[in-house]
Protein backbone atom coordinates (compact mmCIF):
# COMPACT_ATOMS: atom_id res chain seq x y z
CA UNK A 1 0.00 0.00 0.00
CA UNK A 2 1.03 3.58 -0.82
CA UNK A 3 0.77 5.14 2.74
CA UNK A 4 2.01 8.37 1.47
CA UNK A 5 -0.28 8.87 -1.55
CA UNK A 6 -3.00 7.52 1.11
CA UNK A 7 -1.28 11.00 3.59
CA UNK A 8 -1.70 12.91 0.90
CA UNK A 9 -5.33 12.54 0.55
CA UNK A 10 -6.39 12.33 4.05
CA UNK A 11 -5.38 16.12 4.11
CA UNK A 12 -7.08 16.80 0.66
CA UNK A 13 -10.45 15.24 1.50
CA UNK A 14 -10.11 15.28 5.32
CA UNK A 15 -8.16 18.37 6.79
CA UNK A 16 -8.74 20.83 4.13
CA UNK A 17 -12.43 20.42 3.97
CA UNK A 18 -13.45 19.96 7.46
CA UNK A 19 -12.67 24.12 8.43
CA UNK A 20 -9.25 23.39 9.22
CA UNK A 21 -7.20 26.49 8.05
CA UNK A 22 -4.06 26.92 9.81
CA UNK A 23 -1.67 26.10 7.60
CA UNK A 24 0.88 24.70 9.87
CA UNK A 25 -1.60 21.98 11.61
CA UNK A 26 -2.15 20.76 7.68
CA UNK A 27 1.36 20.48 7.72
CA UNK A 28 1.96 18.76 10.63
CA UNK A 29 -0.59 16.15 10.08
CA UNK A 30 0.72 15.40 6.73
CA UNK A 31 4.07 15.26 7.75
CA UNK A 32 3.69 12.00 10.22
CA UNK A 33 3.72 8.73 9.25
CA UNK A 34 -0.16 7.76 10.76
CA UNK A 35 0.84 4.26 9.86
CA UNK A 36 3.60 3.50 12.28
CA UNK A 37 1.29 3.69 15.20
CA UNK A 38 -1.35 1.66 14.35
CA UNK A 39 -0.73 -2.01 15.06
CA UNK A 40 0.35 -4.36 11.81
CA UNK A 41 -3.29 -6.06 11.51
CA UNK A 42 -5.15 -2.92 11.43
CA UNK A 43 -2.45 -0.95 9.13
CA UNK A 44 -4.33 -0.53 6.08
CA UNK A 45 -6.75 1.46 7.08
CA UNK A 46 -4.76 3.77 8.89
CA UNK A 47 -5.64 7.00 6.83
CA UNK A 48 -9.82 6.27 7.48
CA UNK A 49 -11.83 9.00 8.40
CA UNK A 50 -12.90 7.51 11.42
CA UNK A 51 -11.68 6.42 14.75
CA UNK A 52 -9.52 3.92 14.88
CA UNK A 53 -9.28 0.36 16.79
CA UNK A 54 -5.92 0.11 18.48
CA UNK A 55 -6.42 -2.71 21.11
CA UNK A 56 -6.91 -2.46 24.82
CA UNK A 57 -10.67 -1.08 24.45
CA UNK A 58 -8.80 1.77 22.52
CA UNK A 59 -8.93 3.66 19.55
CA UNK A 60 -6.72 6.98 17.69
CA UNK A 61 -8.79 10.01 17.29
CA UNK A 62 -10.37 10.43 14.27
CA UNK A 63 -7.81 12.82 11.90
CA UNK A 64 -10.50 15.56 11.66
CA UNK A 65 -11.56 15.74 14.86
CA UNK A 66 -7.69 15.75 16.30
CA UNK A 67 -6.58 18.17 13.59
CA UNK A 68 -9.54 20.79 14.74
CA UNK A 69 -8.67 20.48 18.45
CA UNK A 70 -5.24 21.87 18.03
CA UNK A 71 -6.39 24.47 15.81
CA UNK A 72 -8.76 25.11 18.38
CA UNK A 73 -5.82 24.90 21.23
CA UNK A 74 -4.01 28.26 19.52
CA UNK A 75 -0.49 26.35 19.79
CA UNK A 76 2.80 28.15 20.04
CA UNK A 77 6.22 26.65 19.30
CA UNK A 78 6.73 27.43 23.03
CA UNK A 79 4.47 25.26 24.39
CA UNK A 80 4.79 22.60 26.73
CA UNK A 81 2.31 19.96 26.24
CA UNK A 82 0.36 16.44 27.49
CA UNK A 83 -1.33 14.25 25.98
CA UNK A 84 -3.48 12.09 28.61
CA UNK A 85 -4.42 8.61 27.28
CA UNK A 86 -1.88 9.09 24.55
CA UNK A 87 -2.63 5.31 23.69
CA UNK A 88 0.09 4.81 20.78
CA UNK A 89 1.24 7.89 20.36
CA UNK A 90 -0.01 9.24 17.22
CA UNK A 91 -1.58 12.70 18.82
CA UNK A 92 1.46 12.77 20.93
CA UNK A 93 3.92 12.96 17.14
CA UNK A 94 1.81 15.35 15.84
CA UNK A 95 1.60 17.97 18.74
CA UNK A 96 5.61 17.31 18.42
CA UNK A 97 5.88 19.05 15.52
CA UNK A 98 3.57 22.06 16.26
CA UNK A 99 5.05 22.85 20.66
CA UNK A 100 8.87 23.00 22.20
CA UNK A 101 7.87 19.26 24.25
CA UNK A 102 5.12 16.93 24.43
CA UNK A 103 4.80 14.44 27.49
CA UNK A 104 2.85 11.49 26.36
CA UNK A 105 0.86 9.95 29.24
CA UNK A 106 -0.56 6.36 29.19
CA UNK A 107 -1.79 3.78 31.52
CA UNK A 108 -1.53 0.73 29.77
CA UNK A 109 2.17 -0.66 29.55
CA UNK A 110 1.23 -2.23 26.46
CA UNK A 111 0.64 1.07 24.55
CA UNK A 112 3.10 2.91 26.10
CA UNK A 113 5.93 0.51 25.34
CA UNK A 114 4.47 0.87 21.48
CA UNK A 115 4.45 4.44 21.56
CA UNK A 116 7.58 5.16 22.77
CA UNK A 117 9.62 2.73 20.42
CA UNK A 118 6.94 4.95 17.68
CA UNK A 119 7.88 8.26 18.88
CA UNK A 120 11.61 7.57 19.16
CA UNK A 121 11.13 6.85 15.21
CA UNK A 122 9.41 10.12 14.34
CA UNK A 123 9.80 12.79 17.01
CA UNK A 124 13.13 11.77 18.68
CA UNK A 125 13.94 14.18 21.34
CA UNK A 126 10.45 16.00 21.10
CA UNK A 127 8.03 13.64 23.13
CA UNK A 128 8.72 11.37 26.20
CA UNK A 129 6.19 9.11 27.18
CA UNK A 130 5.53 8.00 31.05
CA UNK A 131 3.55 5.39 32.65
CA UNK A 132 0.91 6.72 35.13
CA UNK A 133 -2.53 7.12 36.08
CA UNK A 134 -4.70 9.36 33.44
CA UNK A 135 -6.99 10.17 35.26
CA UNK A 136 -4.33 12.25 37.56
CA UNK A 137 -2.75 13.92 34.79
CA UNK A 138 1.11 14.40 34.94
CA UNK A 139 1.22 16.57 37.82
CA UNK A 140 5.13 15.90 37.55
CA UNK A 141 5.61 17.80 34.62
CA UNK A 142 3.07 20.79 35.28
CA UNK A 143 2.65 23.46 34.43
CA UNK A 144 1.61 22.95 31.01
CA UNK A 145 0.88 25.55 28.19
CA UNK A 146 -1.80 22.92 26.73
CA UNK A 147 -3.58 19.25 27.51
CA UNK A 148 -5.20 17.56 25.00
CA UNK A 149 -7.27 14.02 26.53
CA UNK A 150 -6.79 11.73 23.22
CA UNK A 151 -10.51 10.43 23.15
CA UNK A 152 -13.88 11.67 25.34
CA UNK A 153 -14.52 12.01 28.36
CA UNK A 154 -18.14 12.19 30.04
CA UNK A 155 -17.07 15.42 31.90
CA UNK A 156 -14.80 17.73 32.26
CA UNK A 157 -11.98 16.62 34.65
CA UNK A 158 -11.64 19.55 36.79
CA UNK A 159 -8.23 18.11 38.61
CA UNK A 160 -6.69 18.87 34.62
CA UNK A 161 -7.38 22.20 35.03
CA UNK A 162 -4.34 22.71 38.36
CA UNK A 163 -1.94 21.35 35.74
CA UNK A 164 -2.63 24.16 33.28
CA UNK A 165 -0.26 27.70 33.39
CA UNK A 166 -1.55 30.53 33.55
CA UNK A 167 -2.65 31.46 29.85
CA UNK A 168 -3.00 27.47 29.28
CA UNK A 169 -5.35 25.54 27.74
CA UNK A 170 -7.02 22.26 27.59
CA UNK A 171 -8.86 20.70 24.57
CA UNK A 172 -10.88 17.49 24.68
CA UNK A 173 -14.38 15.82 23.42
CA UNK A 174 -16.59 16.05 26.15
CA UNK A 175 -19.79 13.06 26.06
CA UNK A 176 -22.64 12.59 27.40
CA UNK A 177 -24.31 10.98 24.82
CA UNK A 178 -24.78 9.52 21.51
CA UNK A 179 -22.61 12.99 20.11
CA UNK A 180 -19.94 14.63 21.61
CA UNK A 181 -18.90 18.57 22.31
CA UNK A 182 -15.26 19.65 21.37
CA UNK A 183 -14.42 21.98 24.49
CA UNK A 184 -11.86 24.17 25.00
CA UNK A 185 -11.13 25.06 28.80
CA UNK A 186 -8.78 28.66 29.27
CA UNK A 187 -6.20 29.09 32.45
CA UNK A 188 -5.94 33.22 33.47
CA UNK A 189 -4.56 33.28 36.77
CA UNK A 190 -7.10 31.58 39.28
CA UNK A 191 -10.02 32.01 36.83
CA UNK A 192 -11.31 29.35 34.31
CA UNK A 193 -13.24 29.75 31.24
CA UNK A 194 -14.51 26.83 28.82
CA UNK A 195 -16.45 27.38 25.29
CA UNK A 196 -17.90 24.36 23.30
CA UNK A 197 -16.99 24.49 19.13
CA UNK A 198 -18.29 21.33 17.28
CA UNK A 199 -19.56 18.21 17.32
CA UNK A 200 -17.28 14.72 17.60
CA UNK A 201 -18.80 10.82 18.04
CA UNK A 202 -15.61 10.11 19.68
CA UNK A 203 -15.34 7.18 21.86
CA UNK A 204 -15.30 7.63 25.81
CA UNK A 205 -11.37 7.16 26.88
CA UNK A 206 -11.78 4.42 29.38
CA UNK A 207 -11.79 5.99 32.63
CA UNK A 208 -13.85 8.79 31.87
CA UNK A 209 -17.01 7.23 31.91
CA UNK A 210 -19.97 8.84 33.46
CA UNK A 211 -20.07 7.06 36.96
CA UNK A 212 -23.28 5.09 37.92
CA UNK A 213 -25.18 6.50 41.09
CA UNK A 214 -26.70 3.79 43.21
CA UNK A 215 -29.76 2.59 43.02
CA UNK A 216 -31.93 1.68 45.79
């Protein structure tokens, strides 16, 4: 299979048409190699305009959908980023090329093992992946200039929000429901702002489901 040619026109008929306009997140997602993170089996339909099956109950963002979040997440070369659930690190190599450093956080040993044997491939010396609880965030490595959660959560993890700087900003698919609200949440000193942009169908990141009350 041609996985360039198959690059090529995930940004002609994906990106470009789906009100993504900065020109440098067009680049960026043409740039990296979607294939080497998706496991062998599932390879051939790595450039699908859909989400993903990647194993483990997970699945890599749909290209549209991740594309639009950074453009919604205003990055600056200066950035300091994480990606939470960074499964096998596809989000993570993107974001490399578009911030100063990306930290690449994943649960599953599995994934992150792929990811950072991935990574070392295509962003050497940009993203480091660690092994830890997602839904803690990297406190570790905070502050950070932007978060993106690599899949949906039910809502908004307000922990995420310590672990921004001030002027930071958090991007993620927030789901409650058969659709999905991208959301972008805003650090300015103590204060907190969040504004909703379009819709997404992507799957819940396990660990973010809506919790069950009891039932008597």
């Amino acid at each position: 299979m041609d996985f360039a040619a198959a690059r090529r026109k995930m940004v002609a008929s994906q990106i470009r048409t789906s009100e993504v306009t900065d020109p440098v997140v067009v680049e960026a997602m043409g740039a990296v190699a979607r294939e080497r993170f998706v496991p062998e089996a599932n390879r051939a339909f790595a450039y699908v305009d859909e989400d993903l099956a990647i194993g483990k109950h997970r699945s890599m963002m749909e290209p549209v959908v991740l594309a639009r979040l950074f453009q919604l997440a205003e990055l600056q070369t200066t950035d300091k980023a994480l990606v939470v659930g960074a499964g096998t690190g596809y989000s993570a190599a993107v974001l490399a090329r578009l911030v100063q450093s990306v930290v690449a956080l994943e649960s599953d040993a599995a994934l992150a093992d792929f990811a950072t044997k991935a990574l070392a491939e295509v962003a050497p010396g940009k993203a480091s992946v660690v092994k830890g609880d997602i839904k803690a965030g990297w406190p570790p490595g905070s502050p950070y200039d932007v978060i993106l959660i690599d899949g949906a959560v039910s809502t908004l993890p307000v922990g995420f929000k310590a672990q921004l700087a001030d002027g930071g900003r958090m991007v993620c698919i927030v789901r409650d429901g058969p659709v999905g609200r991208a959301t972008l949440v805003t650090r300015a000193g103590d204060s907190y702002g969040s504004r909703e942009e379009f819709d997404a169908m992507t799957p819940i990141l396990p660990g973010f489901e809506k919790q069950r009350g009891f039932v008597f």
